[in-house]
Every structure is written in structure tokens, then in C-alpha cells.
C-alpha atoms as a PDB file:
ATOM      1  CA  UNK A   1       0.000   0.000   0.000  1.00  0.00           C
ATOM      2  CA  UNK A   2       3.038   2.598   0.695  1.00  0.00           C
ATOM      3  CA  UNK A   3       4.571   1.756  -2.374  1.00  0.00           C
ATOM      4  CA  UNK A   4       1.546   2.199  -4.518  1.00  0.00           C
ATOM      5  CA  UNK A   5       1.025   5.768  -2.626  1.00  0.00           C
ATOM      6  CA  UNK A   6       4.603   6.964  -3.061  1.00  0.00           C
ATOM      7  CA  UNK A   7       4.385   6.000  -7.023  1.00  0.00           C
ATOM      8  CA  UNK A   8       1.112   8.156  -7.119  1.00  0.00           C
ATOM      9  CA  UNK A   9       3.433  10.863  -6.135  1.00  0.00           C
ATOM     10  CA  UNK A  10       6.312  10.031  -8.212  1.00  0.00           C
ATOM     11  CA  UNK A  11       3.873   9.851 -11.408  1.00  0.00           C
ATOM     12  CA  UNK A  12       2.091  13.491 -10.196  1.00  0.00           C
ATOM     13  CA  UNK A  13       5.384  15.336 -10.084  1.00  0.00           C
ATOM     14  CA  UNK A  14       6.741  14.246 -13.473  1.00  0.00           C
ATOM     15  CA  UNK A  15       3.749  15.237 -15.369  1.00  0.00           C
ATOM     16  CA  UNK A  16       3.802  19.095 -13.350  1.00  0.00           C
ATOM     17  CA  UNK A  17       7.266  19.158 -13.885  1.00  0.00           C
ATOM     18  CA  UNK A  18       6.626  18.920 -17.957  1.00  0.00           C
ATOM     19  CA  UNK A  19       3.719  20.964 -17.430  1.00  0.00           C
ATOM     20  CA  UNK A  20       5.295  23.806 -15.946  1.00  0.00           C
ATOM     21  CA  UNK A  21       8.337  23.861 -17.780  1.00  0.00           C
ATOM     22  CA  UNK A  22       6.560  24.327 -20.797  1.00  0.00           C
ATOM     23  CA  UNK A  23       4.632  26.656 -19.875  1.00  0.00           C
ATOM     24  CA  UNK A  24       7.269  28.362 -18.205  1.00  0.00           C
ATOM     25  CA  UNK A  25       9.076  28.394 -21.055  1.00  0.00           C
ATOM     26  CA  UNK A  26       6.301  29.645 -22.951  1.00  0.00           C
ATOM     27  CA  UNK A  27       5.667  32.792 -20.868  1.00  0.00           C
ATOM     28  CA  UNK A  28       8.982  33.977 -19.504  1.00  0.00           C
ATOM     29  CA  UNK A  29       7.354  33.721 -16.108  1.00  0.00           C
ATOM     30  CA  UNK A  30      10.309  33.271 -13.204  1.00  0.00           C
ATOM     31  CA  UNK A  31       7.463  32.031 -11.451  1.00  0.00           C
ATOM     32  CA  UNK A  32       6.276  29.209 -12.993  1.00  0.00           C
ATOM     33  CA  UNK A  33       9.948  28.082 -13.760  1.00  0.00           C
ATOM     34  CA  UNK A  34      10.889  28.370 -10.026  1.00  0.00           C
ATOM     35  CA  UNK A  35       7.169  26.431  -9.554  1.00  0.00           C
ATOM     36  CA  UNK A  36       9.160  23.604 -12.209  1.00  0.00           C
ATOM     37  CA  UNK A  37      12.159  23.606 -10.201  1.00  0.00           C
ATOM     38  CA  UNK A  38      10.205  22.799  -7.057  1.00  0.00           C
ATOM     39  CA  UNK A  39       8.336  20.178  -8.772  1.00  0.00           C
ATOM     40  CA  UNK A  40      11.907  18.923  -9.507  1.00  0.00           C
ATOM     41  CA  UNK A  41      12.936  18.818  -5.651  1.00  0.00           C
ATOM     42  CA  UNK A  42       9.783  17.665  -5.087  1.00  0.00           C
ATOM     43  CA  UNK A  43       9.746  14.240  -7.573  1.00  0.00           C
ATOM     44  CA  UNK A  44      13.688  13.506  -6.190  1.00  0.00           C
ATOM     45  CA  UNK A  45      11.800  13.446  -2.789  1.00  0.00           C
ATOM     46  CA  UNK A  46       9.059  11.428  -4.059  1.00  0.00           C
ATOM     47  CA  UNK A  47      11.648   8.871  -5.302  1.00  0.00           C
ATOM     48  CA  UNK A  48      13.719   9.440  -2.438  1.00  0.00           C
ATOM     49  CA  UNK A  49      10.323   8.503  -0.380  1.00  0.00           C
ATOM     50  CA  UNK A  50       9.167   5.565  -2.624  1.00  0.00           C
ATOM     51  CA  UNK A  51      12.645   4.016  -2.299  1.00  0.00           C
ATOM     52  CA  UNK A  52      12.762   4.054   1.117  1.00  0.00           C
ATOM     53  CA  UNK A  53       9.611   2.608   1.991  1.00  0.00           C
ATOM     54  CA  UNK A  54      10.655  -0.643   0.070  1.00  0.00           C
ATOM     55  CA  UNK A  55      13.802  -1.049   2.140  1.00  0.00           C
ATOM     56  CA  UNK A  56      11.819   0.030   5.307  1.00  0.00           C
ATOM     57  CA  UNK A  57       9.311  -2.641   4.931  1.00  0.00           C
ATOM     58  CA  UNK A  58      12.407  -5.777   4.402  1.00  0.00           C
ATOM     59  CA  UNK A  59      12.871  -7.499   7.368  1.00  0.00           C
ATOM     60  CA  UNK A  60      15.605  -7.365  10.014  1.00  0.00           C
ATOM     61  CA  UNK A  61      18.737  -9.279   9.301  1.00  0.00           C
ATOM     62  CA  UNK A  62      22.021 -10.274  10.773  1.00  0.00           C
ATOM     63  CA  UNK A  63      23.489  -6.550  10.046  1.00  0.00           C
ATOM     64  CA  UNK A  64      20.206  -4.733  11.204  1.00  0.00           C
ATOM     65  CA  UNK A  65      18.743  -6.395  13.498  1.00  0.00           C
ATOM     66  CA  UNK A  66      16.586  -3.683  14.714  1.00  0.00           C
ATOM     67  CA  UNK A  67      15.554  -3.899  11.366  1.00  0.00           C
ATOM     68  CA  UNK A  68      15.668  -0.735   8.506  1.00  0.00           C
ATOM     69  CA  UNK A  69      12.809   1.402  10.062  1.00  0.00           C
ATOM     70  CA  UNK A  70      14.886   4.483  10.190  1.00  0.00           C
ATOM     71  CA  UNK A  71      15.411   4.341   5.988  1.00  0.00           C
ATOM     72  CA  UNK A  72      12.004   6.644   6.412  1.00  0.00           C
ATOM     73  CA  UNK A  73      13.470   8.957   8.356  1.00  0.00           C
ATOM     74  CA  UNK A  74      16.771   9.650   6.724  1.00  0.00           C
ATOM     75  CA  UNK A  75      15.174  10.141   3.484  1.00  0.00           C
ATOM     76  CA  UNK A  76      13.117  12.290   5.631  1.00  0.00           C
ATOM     77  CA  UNK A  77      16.223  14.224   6.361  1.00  0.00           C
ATOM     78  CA  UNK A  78      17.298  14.437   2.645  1.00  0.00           C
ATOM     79  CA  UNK A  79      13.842  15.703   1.644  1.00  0.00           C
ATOM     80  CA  UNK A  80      14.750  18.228   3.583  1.00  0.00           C
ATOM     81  CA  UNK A  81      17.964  19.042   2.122  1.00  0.00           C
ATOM     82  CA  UNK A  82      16.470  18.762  -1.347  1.00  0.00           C
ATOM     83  CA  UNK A  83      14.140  20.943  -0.666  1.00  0.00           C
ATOM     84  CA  UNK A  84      16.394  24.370   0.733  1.00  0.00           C
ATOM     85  CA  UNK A  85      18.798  23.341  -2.350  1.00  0.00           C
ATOM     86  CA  UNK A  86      15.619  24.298  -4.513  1.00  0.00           C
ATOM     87  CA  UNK A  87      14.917  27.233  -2.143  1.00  0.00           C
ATOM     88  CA  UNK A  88      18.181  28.594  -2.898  1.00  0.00           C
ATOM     89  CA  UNK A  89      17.692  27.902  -7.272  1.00  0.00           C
ATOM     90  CA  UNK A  90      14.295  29.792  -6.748  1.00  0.00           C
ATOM     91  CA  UNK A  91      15.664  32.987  -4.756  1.00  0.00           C
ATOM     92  CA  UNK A  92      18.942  32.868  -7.063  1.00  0.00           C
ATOM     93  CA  UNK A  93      16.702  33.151 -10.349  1.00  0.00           C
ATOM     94  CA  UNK A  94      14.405  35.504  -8.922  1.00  0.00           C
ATOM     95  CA  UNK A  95      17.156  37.909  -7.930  1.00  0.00           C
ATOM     96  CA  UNK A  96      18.554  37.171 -11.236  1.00  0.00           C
ATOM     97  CA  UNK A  97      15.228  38.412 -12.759  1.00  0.00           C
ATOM     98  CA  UNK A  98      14.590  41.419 -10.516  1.00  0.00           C
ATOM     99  CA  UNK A  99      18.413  42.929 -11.402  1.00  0.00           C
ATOM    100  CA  UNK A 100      18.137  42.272 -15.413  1.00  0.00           C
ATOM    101  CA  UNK A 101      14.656  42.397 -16.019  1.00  0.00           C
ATOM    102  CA  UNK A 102      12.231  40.293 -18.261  1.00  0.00           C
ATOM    103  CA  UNK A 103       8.808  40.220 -19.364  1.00  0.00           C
ATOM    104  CA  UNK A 104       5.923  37.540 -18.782  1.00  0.00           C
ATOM    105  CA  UNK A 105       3.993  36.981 -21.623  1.00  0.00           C
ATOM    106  CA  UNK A 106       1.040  34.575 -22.631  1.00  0.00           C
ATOM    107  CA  UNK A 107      -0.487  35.040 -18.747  1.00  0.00           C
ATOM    108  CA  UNK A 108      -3.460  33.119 -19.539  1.00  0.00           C
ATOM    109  CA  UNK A 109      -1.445  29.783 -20.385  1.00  0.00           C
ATOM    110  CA  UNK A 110       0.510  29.630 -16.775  1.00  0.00           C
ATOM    111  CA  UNK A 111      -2.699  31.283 -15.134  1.00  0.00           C
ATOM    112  CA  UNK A 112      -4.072  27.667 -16.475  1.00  0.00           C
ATOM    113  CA  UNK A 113      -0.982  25.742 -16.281  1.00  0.00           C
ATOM    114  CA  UNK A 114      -0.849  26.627 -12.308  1.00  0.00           C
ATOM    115  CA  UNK A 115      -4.519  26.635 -11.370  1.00  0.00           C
ATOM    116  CA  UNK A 116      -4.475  22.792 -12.435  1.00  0.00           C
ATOM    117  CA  UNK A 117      -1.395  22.413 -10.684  1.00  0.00           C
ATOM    118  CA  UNK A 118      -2.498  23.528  -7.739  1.00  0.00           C
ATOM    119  CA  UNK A 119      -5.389  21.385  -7.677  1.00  0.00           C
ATOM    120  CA  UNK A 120      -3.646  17.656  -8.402  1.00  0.00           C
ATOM    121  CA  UNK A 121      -1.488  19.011  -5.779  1.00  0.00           C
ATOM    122  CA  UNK A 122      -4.624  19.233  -3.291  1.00  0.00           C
ATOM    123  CA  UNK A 123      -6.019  16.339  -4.442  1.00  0.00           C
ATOM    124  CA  UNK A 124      -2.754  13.820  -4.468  1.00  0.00           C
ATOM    125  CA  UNK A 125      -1.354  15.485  -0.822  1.00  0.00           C
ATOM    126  CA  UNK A 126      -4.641  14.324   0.387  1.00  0.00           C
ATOM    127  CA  UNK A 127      -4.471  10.976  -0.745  1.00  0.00           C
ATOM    128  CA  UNK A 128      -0.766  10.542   0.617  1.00  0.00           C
ATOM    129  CA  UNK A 129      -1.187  12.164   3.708  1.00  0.00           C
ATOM    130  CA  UNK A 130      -3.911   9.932   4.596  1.00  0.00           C
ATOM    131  CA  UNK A 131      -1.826   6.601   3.444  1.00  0.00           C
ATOM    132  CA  UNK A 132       1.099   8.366   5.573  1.00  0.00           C
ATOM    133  CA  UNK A 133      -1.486   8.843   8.786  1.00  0.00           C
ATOM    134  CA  UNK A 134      -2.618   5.429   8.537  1.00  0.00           C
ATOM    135  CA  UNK A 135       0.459   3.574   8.165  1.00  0.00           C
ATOM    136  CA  UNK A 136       2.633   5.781  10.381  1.00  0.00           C
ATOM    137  CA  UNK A 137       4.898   6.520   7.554  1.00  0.00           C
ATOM    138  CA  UNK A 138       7.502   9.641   7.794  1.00  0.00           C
ATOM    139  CA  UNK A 139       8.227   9.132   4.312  1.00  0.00           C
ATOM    140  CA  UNK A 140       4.696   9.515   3.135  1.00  0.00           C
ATOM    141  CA  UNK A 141       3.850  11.786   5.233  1.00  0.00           C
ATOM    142  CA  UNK A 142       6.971  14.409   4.599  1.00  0.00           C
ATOM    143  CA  UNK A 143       6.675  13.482   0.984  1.00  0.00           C
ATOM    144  CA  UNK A 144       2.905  14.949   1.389  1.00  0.00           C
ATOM    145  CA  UNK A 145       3.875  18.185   3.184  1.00  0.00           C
ATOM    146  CA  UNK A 146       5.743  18.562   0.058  1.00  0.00           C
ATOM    147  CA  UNK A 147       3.252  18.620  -2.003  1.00  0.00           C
ATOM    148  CA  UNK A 148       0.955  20.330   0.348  1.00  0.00           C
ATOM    149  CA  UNK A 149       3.731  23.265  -0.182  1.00  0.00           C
ATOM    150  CA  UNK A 150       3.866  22.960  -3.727  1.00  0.00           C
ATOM    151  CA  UNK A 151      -0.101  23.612  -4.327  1.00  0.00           C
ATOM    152  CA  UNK A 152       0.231  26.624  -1.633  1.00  0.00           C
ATOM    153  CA  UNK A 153       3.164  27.912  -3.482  1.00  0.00           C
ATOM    154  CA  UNK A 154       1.372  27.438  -6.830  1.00  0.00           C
ATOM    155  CA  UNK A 155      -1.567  29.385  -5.170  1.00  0.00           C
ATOM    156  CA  UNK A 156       0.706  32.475  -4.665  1.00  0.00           C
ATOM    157  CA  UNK A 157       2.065  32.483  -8.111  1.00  0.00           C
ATOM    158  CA  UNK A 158      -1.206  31.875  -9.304  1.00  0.00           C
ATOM    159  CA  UNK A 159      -2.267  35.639  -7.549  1.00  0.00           C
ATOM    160  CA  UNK A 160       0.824  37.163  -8.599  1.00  0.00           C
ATOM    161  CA  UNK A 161       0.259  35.933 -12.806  1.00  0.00           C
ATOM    162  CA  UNK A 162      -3.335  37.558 -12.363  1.00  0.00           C
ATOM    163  CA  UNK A 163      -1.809  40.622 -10.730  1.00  0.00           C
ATOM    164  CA  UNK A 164       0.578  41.089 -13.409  1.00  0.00           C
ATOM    165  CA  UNK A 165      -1.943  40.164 -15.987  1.00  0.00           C
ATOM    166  CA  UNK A 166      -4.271  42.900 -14.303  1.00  0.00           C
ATOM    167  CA  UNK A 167      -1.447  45.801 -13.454  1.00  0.00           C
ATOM    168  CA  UNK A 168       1.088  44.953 -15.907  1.00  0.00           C
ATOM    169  CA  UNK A 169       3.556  45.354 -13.225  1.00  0.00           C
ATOM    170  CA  UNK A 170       6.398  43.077 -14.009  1.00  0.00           C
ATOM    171  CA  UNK A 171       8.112  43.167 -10.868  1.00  0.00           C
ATOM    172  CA  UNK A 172       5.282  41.286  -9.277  1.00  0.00           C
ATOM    173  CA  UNK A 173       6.521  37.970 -10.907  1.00  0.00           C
ATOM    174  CA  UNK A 174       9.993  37.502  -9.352  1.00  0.00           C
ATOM    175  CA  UNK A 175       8.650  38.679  -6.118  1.00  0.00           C
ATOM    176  CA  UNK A 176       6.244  35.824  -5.950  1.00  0.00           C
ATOM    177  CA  UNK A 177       9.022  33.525  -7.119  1.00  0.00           C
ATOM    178  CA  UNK A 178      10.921  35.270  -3.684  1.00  0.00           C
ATOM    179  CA  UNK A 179       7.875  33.984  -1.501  1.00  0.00           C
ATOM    180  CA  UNK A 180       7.568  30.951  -2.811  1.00  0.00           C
ATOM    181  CA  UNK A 181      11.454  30.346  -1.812  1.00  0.00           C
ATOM    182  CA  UNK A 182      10.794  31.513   1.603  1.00  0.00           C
ATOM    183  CA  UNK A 183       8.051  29.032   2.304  1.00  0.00           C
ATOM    184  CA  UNK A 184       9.701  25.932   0.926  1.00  0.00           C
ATOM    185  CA  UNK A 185      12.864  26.808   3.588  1.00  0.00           C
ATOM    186  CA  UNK A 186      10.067  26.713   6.174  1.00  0.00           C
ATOM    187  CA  UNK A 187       8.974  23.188   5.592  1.00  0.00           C
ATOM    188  CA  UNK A 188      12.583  22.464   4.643  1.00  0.00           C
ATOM    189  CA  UNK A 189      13.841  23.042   8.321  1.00  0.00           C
ATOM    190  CA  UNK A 190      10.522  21.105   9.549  1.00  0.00           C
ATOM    191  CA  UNK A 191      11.674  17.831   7.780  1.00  0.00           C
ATOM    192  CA  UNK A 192      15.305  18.032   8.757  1.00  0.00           C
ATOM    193  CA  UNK A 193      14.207  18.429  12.369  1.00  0.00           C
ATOM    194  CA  UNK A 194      11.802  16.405  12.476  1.00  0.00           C
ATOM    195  CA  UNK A 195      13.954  13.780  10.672  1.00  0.00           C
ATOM    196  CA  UNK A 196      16.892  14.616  13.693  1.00  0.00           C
ATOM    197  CA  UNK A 197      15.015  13.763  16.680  1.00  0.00           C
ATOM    198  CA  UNK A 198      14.486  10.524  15.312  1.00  0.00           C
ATOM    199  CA  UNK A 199      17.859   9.798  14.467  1.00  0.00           C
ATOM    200  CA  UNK A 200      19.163  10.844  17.783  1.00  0.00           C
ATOM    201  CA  UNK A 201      16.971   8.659  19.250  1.00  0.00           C
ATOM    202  CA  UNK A 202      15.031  11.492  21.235  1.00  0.00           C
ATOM    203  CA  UNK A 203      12.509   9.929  23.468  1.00  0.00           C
ATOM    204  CA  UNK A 204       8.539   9.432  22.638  1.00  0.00           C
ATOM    205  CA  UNK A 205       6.474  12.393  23.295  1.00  0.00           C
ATOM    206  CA  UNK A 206       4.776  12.479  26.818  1.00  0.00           C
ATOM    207  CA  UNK A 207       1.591  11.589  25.143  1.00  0.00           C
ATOM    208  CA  UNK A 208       3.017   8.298  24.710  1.00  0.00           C
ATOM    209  CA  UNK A 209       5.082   7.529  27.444  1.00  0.00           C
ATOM    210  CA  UNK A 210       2.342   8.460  29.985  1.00  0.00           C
ATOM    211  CA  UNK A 211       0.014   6.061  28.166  1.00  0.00           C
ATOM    212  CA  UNK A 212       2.924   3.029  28.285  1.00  0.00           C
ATOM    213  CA  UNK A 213       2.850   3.908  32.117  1.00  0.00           C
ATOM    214  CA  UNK A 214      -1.018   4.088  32.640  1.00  0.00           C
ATOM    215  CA  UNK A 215      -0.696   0.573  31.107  1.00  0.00           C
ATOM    216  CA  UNK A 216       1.904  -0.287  33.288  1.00  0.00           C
ATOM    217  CA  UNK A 217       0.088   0.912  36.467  1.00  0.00           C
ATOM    218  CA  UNK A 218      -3.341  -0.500  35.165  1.00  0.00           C
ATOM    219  CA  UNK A 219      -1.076  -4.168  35.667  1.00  0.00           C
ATOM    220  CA  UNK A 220      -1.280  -3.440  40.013  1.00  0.00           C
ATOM    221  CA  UNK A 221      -3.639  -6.133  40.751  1.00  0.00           C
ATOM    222  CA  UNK A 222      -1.803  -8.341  39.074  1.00  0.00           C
ATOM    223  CA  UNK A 223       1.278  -8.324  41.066  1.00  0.00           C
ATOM    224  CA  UNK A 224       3.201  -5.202  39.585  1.00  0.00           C
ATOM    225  CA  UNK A 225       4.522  -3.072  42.411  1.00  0.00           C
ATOM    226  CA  UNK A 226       6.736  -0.233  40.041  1.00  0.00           C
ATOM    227  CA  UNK A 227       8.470   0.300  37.242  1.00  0.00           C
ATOM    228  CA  UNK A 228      11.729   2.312  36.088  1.00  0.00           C
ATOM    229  CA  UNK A 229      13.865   3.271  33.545  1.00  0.00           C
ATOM    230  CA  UNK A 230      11.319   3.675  30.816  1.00  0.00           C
ATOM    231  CA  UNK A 231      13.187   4.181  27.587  1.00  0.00           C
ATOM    232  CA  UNK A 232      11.454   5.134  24.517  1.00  0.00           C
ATOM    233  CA  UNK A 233      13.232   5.755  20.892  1.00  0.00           C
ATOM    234  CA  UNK A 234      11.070   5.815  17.351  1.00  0.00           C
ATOM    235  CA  UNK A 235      12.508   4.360  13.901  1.00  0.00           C
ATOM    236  CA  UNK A 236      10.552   4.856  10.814  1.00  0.00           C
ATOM    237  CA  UNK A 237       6.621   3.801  11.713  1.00  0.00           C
ATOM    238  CA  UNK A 238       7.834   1.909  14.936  1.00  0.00           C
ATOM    239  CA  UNK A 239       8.044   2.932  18.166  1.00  0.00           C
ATOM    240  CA  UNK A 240      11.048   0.520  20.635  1.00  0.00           C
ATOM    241  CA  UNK A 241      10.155   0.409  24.310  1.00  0.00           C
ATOM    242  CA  UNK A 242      12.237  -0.926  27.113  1.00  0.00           C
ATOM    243  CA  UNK A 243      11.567  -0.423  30.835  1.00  0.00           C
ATOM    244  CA  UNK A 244      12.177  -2.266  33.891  1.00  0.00           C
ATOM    245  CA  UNK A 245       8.785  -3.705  35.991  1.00  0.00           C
ATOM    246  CA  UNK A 246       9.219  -5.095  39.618  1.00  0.00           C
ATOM    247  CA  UNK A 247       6.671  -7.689  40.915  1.00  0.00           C
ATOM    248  CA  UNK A 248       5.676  -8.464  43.970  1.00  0.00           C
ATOM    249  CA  UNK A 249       7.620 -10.781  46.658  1.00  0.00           C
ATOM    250  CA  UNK A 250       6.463 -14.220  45.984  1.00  0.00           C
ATOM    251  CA  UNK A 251       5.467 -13.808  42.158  1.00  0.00           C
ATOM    252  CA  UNK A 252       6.812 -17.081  40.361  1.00  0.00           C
ATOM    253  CA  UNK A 253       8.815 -16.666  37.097  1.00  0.00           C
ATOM    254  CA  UNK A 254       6.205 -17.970  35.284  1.00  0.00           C
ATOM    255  CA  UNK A 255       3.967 -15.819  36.155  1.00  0.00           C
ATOM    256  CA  UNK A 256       5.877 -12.975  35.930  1.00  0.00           C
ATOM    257  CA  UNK A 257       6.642 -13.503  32.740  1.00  0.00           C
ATOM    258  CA  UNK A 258       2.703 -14.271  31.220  1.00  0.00           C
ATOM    259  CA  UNK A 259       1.623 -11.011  32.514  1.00  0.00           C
ATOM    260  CA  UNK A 260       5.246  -9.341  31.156  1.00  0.00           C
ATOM    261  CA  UNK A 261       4.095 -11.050  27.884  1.00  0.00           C
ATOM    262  CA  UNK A 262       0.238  -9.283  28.514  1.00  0.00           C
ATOM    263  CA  UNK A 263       1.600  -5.633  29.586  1.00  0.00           C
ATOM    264  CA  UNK A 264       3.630  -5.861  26.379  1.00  0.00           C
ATOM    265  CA  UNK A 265       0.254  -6.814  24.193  1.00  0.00           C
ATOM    266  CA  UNK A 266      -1.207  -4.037  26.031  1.00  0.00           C
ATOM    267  CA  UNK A 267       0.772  -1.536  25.337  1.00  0.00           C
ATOM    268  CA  UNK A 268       1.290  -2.406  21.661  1.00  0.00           C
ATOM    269  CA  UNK A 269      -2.355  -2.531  21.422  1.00  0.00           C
ATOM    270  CA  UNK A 270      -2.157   1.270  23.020  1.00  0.00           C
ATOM    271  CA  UNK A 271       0.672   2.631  20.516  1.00  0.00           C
ATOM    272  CA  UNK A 272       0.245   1.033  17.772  1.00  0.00           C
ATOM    273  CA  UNK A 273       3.653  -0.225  16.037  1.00  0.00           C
ATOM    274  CA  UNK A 274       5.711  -1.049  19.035  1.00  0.00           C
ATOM    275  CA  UNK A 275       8.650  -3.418  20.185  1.00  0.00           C
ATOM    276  CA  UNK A 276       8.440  -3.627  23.742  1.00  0.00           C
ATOM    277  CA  UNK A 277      11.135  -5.386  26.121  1.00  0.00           C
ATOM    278  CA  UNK A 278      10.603  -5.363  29.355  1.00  0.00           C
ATOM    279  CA  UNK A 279      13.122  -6.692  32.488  1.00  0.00           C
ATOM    280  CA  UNK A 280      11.783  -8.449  35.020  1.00  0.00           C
ATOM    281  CA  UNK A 281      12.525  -7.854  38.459  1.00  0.00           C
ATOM    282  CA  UNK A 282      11.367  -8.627  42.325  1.00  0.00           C
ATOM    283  CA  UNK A 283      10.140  -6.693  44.706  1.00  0.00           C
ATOM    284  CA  UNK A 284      12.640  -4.208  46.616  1.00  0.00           C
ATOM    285  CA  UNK A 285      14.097  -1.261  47.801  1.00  0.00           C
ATOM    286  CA  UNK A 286      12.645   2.210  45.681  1.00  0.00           C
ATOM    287  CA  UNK A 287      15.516   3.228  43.087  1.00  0.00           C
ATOM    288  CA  UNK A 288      15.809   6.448  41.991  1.00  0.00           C
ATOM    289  CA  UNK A 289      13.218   7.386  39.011  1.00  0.00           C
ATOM    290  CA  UNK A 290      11.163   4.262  40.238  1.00  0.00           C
ATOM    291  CA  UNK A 291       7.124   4.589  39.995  1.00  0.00           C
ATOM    292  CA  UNK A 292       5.690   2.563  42.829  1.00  0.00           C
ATOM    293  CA  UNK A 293       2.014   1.571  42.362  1.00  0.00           C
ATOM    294  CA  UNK A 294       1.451   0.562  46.106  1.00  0.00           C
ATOM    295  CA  UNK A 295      -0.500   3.120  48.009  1.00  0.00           C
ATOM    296  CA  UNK A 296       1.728   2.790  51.211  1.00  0.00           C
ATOM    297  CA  UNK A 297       4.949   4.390  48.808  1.00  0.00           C
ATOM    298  CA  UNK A 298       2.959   7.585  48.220  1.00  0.00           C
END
């Protein structure tokens, strides 16, 4: 299914890209060239995007044995990159046009050209951002933020080819091409640091970790007594969980260990996508950190 989605993106951006140069070419619009240049960043990311999802998705081996989750979010992180490399094309060539001048001709074909742009852009994001929603996908998703960028910047030039069709101020053009460049930095840095936390293994958000520890704590009447060192860390669509539960003086191995099996069920069930380890140990002394879920340690 994330395949199929990231080559609906990868077929969308070539036939803009053709679209836009032509008509770019056509009118001597900045605008709509920078627009093709984005398009440009923006099918490298889609490719970028579709290839990582098929190595995300193989399974763990004897050199990854985590498996290749975080393949999503490095090309994540070149998305990113991709995209202030085309930021810095746009602003160059609108510069470029604003010192030497030029004239946009032929309006109506990239009022056209952009206006239908725009709208596949709507229309595909959608689609991807709801694959990338459902199947927890950083790829998908940053590869529909993209594209979400792409129809907003396509809106803009679309106001600024009817201004200059309407005013006949040329000046209006590059301008537009300048906003456009300023926007795609935006969700530029977004990806990148998005993209970082993950790879520094930066923890869950407390959303998360306070619903693996309502799990946790929802596990007292059957013979958990506290928990500590709760470690979180995300790759790709999975989340890895590790934490350390005590049990109650008495508890036998075995049955320690079903209900460790249950918690981790639960708590999977709770997340979603999860690997969750958890370290079995007896009843004792409170260690620093430690959550105790008997009423007589409050």
C-alpha cells in the first residue's frame, strides 16, 4: 500500500514538472519556472520517499537487526535538504530576474498551467497524507507536506500571474518567485528536524510515554509493584520500548513472565507499532526514578 502511494506521487510530479516547464518556457514567467524547479525537488523526494519505503518494509537481518525502520526517516532528512537546495535555485533566479529584467507573456497559459497544478497538488497530498497517517509513515507523510507546499506555493504564483496580468507590473513575478522560496525553507527546516530527533533517538512524546505507564500501572492487581527506567526511541513507523517492571515478593517466574508477555500486548495494542522489552525484576528497595504503584509508597 506505501509503495503504490509513493508512485502516485512520483507519477504526479513528473507530469507538473513537464507541465510547468513548458509553460514556463512559454511565458517567460520566473514564477512558474521556479514552480518547475520545485516540482523537480519535489519528484527527487518522491523517489527518495518511494525508495525508502521498500527497504523500510524488508525485514531485520544479521546486520540490522533492529531492522531498517529508520530508511524513512533519513530520506526524511534528505527531503529536507532537497528541498532548501531548490529554495536557494528559486531565490537565485528571482534575484537574477529582478536585477536584469524580463517580461511575462502569454499570462493566460501559466494562469491555467498553475490553477491545475495547484489542484492535483490538493487532491494527491490528500491521498498521501492519509496513506502516511494510517500507516505511520515519515516518508509519506513528509513526501505529502511537500506537495501540500507545492499547491500553496502554486496558489501564490497563481495571484501574482493575475496581478501582473491585471497591473502589468512586471516586478510582481519575481517577487512571488521570492515567496515561494521563503516558504519551501520553512517546511525544509521542519523535515530536517523532524527527521533529527528521530535519528538521535530522542525519546517518545509524553503523550506516549504516559500512556505506556497508565498501562503499566493498570497491571497493580496483578502483582506489579513499580516500574523504572522507561526508555522510549522511534525508527521509521515503529516505536522501541524498554523499561524495567518489579513484581511483587512471591510472584513465580512464570507468572511474571505471562503477565510481562500481557503488559507488552497491552501496550502495543495502546501505541500502535511497538517493540516492547521489558526486564523483570522482584520486589525491593525504591531506586531512583522508580514509579511505585502501592498506596503505602505515596
Amino acid at each position: 500500500m506505501k509503495q503504490r502511494t509513493a508512485a502516485l506521487s512520483v507519477a504526479s510530479n513528473t507530469a507538473l514538472i513537464l507541465l510547468k516547464l513548458v509553460a514556463g518556457t512559454l511565458t517567460g514567467s520566473v514564477a512558474i519556472l521556479t514552480e518547475a524547479v520545485h516540482s523537480s525537488v519535489d519528484l527527487i523526494a518522491s523517489l527518495v520517499a518511494f525508495l525508502s519505503v521498500r527497504i523500510a518494509e524488508e525485514p531485520a537481518d544479521e546486520r540490522h537487526m533492529y531492522g531498517h525502520d529508520k530508511v524513512e526517516n533519513l530520506a526524511a532528512g534528505l527531503e529536507g535538504l532537497l528541498i532548501l537546495v531548490g529554495s536557494a535555485g528559486i531565490a537565485f533566479a528571482a534575484v537574477r530576474r529582478l536585477v536584469l529584467g524580463g517580461r511575462t507573456h502569454t499570462v493566460g497559459l501559466g494562469i491555467a498551467v498553475i490553477a491545475l497544478s495547484a489542484a492535483a497538488n490538493l487532491v494527491v497530498s490528500g491521498v498521501i497524507g492519509r496513506a502516511g497517517r494510517r500507516a505511520d509513515s515519515p516518508a509519506l507523510q513528509g513526501d505529502a507536506a511537500h506537495l501540500r507546499t507545492d499547491a500553496l506555493s502554486s496558489l501564490a504564483v497563481l495571484v501574482a500571474l493575475v496581478l501582473v496580468a491585471a497591473t502589468h507590473a512586471q516586478w510582481i513575478d519575481p517577487v512571488a518567485a521570492l515567496l515561494v522560496a521563503a516558504v519551501i525553507v520553512v517546511t525544509g527546516v521542519r523535515l530536517l528536524v523532524r527527521a533529527g530527533e528521530v535519528l538521535v533517538d530522542q525519546s517518545l512524546p509524553p503523550s506516549e510515554t504516559d500512556a505506556i505507564a497508565a498501562v503499566i500501572e493498570s497491571f497493580a492487581d496483578r502483582g506489579v509493584v513499580g516500574f523504572h527506567e522507561l526508555r522510549s526511541r522511534r525508527g521509521g513507523s515503529r516505536r522501541y520500548i524498554d523499561v524495567h517492571v518489579q513484581f511483587r515478593a512471591g510472584t513465580s517466574l512464570e507468572q511474571a513472565h505471562l503477565t510481562a508477555h500481557e503488559l507488552e500486548d497491552q501496550i502495543v495494542a495502546r501505541l500502535g507499532g511497538a517493540d516492547v522489552l521489558i526486564h523483570l525484576e522482584p520486589e525491593g528497595r525504591l531506586r531512583p526514578g522508580q514509579r511505585s504503584l502501592r498506596a503505602d509508597d505515596h
